[in-house]
N, C-alpha and C. Protein backbone atom coordinates (compact mmCIF):
# COMPACT_ATOMS: atom_id res chain seq x y z
N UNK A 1 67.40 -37.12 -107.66
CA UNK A 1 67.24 -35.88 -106.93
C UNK A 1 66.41 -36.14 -105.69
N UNK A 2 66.63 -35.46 -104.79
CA UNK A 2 66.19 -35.20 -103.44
C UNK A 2 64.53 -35.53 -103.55
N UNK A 3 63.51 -35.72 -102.68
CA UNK A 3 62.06 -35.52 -102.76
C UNK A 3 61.72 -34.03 -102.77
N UNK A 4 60.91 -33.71 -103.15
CA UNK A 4 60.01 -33.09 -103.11
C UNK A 4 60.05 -31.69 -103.84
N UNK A 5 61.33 -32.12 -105.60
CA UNK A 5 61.58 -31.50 -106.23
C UNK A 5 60.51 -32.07 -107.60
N UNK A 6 60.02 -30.75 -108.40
CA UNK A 6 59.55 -30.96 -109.40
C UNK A 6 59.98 -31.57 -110.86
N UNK A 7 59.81 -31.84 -111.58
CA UNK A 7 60.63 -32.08 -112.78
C UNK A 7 60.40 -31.33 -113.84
N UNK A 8 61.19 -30.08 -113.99
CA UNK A 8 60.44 -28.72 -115.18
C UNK A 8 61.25 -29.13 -116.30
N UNK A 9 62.25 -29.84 -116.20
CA UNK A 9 62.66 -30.36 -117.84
C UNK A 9 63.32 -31.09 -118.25
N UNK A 10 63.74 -31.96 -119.19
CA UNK A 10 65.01 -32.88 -118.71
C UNK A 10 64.85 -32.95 -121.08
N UNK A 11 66.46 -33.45 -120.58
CA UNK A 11 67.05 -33.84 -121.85
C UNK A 11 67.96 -35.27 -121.68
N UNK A 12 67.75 -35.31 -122.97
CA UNK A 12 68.85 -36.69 -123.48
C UNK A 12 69.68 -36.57 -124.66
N UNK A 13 71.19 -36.43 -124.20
CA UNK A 13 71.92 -36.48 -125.63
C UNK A 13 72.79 -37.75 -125.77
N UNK A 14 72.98 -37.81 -126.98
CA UNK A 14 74.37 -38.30 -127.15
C UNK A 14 75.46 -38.31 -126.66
N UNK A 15 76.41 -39.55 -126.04
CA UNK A 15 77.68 -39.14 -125.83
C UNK A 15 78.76 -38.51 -126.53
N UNK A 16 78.65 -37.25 -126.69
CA UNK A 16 79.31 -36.68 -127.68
C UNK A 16 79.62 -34.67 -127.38
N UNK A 17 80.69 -34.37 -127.72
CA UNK A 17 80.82 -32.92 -127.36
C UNK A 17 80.04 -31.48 -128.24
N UNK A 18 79.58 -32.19 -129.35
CA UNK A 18 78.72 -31.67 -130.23
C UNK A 18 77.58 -31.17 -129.41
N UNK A 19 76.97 -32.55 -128.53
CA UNK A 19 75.62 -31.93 -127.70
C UNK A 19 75.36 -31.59 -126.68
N UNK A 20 76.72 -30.62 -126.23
CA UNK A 20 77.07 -29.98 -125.44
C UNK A 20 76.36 -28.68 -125.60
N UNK A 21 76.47 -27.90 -126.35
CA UNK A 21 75.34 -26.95 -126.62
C UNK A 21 73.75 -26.81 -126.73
N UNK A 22 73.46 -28.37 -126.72
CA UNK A 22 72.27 -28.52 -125.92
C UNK A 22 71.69 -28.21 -124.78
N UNK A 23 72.61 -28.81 -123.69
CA UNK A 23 72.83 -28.77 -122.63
C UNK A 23 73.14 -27.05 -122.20
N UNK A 24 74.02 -26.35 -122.55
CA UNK A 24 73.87 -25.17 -122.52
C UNK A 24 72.90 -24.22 -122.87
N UNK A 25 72.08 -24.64 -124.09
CA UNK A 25 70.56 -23.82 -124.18
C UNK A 25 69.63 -24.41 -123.32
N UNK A 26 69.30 -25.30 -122.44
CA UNK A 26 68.56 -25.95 -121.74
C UNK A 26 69.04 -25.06 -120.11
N UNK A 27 70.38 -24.70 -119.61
CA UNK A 27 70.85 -24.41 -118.88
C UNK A 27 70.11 -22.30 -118.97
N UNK A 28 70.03 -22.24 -120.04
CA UNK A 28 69.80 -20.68 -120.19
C UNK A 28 68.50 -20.98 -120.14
N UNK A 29 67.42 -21.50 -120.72
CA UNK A 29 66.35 -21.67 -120.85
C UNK A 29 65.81 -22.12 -118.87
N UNK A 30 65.99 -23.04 -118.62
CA UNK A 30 65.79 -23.13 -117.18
C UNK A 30 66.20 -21.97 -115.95
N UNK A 31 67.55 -21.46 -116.06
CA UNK A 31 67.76 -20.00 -115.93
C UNK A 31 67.13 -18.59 -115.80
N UNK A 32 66.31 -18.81 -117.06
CA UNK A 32 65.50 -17.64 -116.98
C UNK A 32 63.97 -17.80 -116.59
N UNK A 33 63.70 -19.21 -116.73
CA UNK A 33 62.15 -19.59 -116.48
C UNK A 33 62.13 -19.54 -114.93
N UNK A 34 63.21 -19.75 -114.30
CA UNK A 34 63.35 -20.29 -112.87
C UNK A 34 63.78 -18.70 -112.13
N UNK A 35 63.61 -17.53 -113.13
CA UNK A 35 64.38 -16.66 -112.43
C UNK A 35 65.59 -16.40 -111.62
N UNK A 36 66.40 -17.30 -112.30
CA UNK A 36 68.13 -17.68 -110.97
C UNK A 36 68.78 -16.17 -111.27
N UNK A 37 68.87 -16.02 -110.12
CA UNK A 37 69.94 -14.28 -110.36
C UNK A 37 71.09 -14.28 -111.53
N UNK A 38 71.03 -13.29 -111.98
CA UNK A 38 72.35 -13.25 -113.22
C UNK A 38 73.65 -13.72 -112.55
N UNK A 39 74.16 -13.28 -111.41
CA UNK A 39 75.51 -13.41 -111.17
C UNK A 39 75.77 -14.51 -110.89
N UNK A 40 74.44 -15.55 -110.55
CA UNK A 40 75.22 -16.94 -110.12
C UNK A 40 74.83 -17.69 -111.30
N UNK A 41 74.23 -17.68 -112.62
CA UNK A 41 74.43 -18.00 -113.81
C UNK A 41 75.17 -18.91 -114.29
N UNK A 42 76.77 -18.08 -114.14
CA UNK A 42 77.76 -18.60 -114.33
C UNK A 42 78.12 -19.97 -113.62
N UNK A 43 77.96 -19.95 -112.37
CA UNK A 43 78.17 -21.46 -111.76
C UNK A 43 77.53 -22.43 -112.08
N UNK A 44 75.93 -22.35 -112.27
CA UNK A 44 75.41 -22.87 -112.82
C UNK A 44 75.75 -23.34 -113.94
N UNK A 45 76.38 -22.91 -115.46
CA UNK A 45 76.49 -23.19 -116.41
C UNK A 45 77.80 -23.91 -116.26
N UNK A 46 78.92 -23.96 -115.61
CA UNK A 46 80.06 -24.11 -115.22
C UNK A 46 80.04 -25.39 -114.26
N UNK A 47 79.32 -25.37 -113.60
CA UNK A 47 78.72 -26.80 -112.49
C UNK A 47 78.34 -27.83 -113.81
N UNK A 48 77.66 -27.61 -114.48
CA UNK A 48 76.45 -28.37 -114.56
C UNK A 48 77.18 -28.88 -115.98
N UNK A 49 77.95 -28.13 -117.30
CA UNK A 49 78.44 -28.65 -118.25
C UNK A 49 80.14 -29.59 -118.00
N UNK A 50 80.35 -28.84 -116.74
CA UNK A 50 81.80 -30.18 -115.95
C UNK A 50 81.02 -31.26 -115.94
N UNK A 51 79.56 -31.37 -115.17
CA UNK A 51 79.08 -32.59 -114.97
C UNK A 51 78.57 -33.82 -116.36
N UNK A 52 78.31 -32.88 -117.25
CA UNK A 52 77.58 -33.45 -118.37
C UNK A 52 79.26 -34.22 -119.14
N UNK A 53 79.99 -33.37 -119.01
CA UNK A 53 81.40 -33.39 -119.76
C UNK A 53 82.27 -34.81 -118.93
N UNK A 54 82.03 -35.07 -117.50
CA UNK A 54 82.67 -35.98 -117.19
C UNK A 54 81.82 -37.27 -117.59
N UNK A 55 80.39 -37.03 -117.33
CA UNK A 55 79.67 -37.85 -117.69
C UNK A 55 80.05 -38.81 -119.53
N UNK A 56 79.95 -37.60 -120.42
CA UNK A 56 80.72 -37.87 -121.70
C UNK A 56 82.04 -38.70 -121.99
N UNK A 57 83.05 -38.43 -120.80
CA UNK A 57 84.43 -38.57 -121.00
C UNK A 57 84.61 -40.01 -120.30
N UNK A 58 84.50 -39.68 -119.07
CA UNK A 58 84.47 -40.66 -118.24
C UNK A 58 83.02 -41.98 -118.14
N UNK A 59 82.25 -41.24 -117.94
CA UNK A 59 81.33 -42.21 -117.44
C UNK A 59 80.97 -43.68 -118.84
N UNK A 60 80.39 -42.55 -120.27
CA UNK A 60 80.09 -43.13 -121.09
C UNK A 60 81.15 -43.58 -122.31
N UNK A 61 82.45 -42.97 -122.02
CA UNK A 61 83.46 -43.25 -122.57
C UNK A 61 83.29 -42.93 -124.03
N UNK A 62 83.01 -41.54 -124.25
CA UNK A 62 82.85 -41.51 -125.56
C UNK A 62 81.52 -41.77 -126.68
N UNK A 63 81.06 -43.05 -126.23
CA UNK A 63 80.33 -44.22 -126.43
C UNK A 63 79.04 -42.90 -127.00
N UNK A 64 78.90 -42.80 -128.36
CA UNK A 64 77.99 -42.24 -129.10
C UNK A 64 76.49 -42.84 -129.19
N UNK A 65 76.70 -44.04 -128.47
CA UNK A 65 75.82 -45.00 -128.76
C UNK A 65 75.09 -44.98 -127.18
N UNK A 66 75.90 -44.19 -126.26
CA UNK A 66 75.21 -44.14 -125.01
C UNK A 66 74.66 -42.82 -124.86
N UNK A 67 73.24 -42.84 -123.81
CA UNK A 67 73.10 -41.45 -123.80
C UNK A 67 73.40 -40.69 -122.57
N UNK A 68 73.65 -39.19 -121.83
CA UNK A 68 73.78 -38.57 -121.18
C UNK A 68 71.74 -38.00 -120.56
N UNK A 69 71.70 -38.37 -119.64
CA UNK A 69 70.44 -37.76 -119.54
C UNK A 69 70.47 -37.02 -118.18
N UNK A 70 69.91 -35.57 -118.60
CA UNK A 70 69.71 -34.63 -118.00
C UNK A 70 68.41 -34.25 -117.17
N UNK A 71 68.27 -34.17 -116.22
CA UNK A 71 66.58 -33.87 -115.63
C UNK A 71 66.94 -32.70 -114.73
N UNK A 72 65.79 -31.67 -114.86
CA UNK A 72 66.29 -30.30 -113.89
C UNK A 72 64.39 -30.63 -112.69
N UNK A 73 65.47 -30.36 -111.65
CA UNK A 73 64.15 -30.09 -110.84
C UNK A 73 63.74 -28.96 -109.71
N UNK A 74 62.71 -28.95 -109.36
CA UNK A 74 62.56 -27.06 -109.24
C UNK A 74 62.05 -27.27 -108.24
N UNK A 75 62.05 -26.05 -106.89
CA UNK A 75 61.12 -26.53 -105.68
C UNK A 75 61.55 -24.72 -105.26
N UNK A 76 60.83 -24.08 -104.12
CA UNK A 76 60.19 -22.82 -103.75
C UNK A 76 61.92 -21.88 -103.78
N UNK A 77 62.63 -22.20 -102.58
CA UNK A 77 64.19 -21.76 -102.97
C UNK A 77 65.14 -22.49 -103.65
N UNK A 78 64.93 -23.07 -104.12
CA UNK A 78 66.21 -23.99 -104.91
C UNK A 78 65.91 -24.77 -105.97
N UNK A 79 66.72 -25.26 -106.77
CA UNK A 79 66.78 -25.86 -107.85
C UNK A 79 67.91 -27.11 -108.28
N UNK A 80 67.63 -28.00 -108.82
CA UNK A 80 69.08 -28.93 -109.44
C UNK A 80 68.47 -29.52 -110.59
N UNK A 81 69.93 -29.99 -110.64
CA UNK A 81 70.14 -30.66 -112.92
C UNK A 81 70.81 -31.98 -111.91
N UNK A 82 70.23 -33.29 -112.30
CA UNK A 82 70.38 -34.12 -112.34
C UNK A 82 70.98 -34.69 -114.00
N UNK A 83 72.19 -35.26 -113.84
CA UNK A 83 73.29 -35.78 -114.74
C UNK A 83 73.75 -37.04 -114.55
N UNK A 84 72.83 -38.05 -115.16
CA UNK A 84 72.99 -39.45 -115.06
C UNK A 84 73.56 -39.86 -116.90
N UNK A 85 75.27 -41.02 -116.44
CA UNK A 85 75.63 -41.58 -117.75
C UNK A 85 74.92 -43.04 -117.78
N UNK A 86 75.50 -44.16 -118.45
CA UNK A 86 75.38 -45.13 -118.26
C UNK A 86 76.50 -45.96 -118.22
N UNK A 87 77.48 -45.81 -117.49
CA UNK A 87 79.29 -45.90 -117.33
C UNK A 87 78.53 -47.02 -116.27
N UNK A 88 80.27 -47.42 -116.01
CA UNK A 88 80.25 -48.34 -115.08
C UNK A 88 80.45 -47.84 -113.66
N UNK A 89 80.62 -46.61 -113.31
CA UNK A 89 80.26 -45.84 -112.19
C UNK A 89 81.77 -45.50 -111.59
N UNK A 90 81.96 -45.18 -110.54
CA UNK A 90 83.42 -44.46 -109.68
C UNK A 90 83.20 -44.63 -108.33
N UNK A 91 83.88 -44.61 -108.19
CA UNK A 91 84.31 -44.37 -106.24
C UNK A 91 84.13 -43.03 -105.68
N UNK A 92 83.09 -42.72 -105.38
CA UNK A 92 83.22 -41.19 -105.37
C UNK A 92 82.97 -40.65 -104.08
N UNK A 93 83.89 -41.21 -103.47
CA UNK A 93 84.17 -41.43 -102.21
C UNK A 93 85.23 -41.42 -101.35
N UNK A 94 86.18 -41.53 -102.32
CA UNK A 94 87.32 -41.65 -102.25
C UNK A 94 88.38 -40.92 -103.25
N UNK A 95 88.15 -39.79 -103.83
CA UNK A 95 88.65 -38.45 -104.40
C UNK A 95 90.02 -38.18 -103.98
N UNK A 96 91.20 -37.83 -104.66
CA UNK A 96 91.90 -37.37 -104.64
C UNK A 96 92.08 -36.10 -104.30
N UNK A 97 92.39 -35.22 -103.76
CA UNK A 97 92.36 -33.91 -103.35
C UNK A 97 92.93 -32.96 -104.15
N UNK A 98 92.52 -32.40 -105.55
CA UNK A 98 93.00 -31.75 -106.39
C UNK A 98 94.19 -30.66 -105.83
N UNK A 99 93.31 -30.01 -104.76
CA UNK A 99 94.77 -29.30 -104.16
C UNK A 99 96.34 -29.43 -103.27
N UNK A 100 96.15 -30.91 -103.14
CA UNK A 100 97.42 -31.13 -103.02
C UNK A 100 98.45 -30.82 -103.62
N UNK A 101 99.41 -30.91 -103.06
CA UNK A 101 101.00 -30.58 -103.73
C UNK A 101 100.87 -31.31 -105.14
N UNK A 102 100.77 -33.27 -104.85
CA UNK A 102 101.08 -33.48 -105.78
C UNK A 102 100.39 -34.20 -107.31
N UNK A 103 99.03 -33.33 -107.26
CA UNK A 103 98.00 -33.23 -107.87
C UNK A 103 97.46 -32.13 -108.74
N UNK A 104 98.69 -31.10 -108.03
CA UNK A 104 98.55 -29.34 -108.79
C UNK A 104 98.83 -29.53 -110.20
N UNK A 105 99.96 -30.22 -110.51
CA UNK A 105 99.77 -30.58 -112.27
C UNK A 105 99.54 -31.42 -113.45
N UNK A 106 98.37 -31.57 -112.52
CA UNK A 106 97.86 -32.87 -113.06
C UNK A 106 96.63 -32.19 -114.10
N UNK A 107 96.63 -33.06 -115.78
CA UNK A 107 95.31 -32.62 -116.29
C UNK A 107 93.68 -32.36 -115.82
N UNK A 108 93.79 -34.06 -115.08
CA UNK A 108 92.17 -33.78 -114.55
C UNK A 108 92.30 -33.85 -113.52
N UNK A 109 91.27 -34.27 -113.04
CA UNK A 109 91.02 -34.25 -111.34
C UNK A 109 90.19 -33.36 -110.57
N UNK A 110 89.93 -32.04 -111.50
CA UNK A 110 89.34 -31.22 -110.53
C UNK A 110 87.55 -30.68 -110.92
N UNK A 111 87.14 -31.54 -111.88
CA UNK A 111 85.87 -31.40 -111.84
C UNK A 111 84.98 -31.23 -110.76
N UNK A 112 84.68 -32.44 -109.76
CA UNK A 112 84.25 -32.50 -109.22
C UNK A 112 84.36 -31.66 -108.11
N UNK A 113 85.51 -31.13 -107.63
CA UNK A 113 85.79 -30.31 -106.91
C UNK A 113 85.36 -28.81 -107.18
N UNK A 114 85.09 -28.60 -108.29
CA UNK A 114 84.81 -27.11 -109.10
C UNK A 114 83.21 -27.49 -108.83
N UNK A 115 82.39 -28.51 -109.09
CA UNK A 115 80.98 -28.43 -109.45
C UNK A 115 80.85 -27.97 -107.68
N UNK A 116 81.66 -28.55 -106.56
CA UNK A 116 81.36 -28.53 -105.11
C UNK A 116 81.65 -26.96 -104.75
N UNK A 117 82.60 -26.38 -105.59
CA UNK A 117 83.22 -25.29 -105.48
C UNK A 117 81.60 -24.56 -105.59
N UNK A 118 80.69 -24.70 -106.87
CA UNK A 118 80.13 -23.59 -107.38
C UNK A 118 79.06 -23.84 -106.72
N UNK A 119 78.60 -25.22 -106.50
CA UNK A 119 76.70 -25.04 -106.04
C UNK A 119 76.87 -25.33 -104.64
N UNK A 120 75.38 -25.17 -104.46
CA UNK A 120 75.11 -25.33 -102.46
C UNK A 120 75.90 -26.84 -102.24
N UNK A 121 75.18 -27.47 -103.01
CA UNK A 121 75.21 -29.38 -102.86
C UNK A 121 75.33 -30.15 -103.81
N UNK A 122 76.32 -31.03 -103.95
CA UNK A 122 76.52 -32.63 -104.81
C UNK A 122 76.32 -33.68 -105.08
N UNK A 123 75.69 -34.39 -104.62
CA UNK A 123 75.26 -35.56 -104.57
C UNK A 123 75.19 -36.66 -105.52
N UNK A 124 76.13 -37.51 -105.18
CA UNK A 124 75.65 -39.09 -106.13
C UNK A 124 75.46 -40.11 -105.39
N UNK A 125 74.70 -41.09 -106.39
CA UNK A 125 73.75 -42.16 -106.54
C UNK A 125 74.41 -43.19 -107.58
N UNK A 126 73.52 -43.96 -107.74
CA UNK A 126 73.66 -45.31 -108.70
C UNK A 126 75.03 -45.62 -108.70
N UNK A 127 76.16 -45.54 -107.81
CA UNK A 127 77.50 -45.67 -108.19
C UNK A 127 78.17 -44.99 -108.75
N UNK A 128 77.96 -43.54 -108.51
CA UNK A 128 78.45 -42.96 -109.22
C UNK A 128 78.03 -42.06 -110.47
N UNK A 129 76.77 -43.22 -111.09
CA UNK A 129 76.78 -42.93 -112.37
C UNK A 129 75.68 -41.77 -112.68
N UNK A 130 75.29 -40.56 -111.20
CA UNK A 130 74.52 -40.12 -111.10
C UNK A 130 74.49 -39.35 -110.25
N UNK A 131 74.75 -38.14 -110.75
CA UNK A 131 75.40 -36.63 -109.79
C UNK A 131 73.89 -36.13 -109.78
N UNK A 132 73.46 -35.38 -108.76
CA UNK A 132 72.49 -34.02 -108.63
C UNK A 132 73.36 -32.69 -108.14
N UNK A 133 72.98 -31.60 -108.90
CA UNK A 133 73.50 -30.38 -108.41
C UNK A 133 72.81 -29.81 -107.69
N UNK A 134 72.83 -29.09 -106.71
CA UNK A 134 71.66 -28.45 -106.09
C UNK A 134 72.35 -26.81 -106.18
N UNK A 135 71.36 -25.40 -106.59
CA UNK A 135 71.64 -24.45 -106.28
C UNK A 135 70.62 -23.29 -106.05
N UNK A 136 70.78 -22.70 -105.29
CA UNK A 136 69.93 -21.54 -104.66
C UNK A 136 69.42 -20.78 -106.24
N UNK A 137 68.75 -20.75 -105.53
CA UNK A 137 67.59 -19.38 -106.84
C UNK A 137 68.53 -17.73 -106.32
């Protein structure tokens, strides 16, 4: 994450879809401590469990034995959830354009585009293996 953000909480799960609801009480819990308006909630929770979920799928491959670690950090207007796997990282740089013609029916592809859709800012690091979300209070 960016400088001169705080660190109000962070988690570590399992690669696994079970501790996904972790991640979602951590998301409500930061939510309400941080005062984020109700209506943008939703992006938040929607940003931030795509990120944990590709992290799971993609990054750590499943791999129960790897962990997903989560860190949220807090500063006067804004906030982000930092979502680091331990994968071998992506090109994330070079994205396919979910809305193309010939990408419209395709299963995946559009995570990343949805997390860009919902918050201010995106950002990765380590190769990939390390998204920050950034979103307004």
């Amino acid at each position: 994450m960016k400088e001169g953000y705080v660190l109000v909480n962070e988690l570590s799960i399992p690669s696994n879809f079970d501790s996904i609801n972790k991640v979602e009480a951590l998301i409500d819990e930061v939510c309400e401590n941080l005062q984020v308006k109700e209506d943008y909630y939703g992006n938040v929770l929607i940003a931030v469990t795509e990120a944990v979920n590709n992290a799971i799928i993609h990054g750590n491959k499943m791999d129960n034995s790897l962990s997903v670690d989560v860190h949220v950090g807090d500063k006067e207007t804004d906030f982000c959830f930092s979502v680091k796997d331990n994968g071998q990282g992506f090109d994330y740089k070079n994205l396919p354009d979910p809305t193309a013609p010939e990408n419209l029916e395709k299963e995946n592809g559009r995570g990343i585009y949805l997390m860009r859709s919902l918050a201010e800012a995106v950002e990765f690091s380590d190769a990939g293996r390390n998204v920050c979300i950034y979103f307004s209070k």
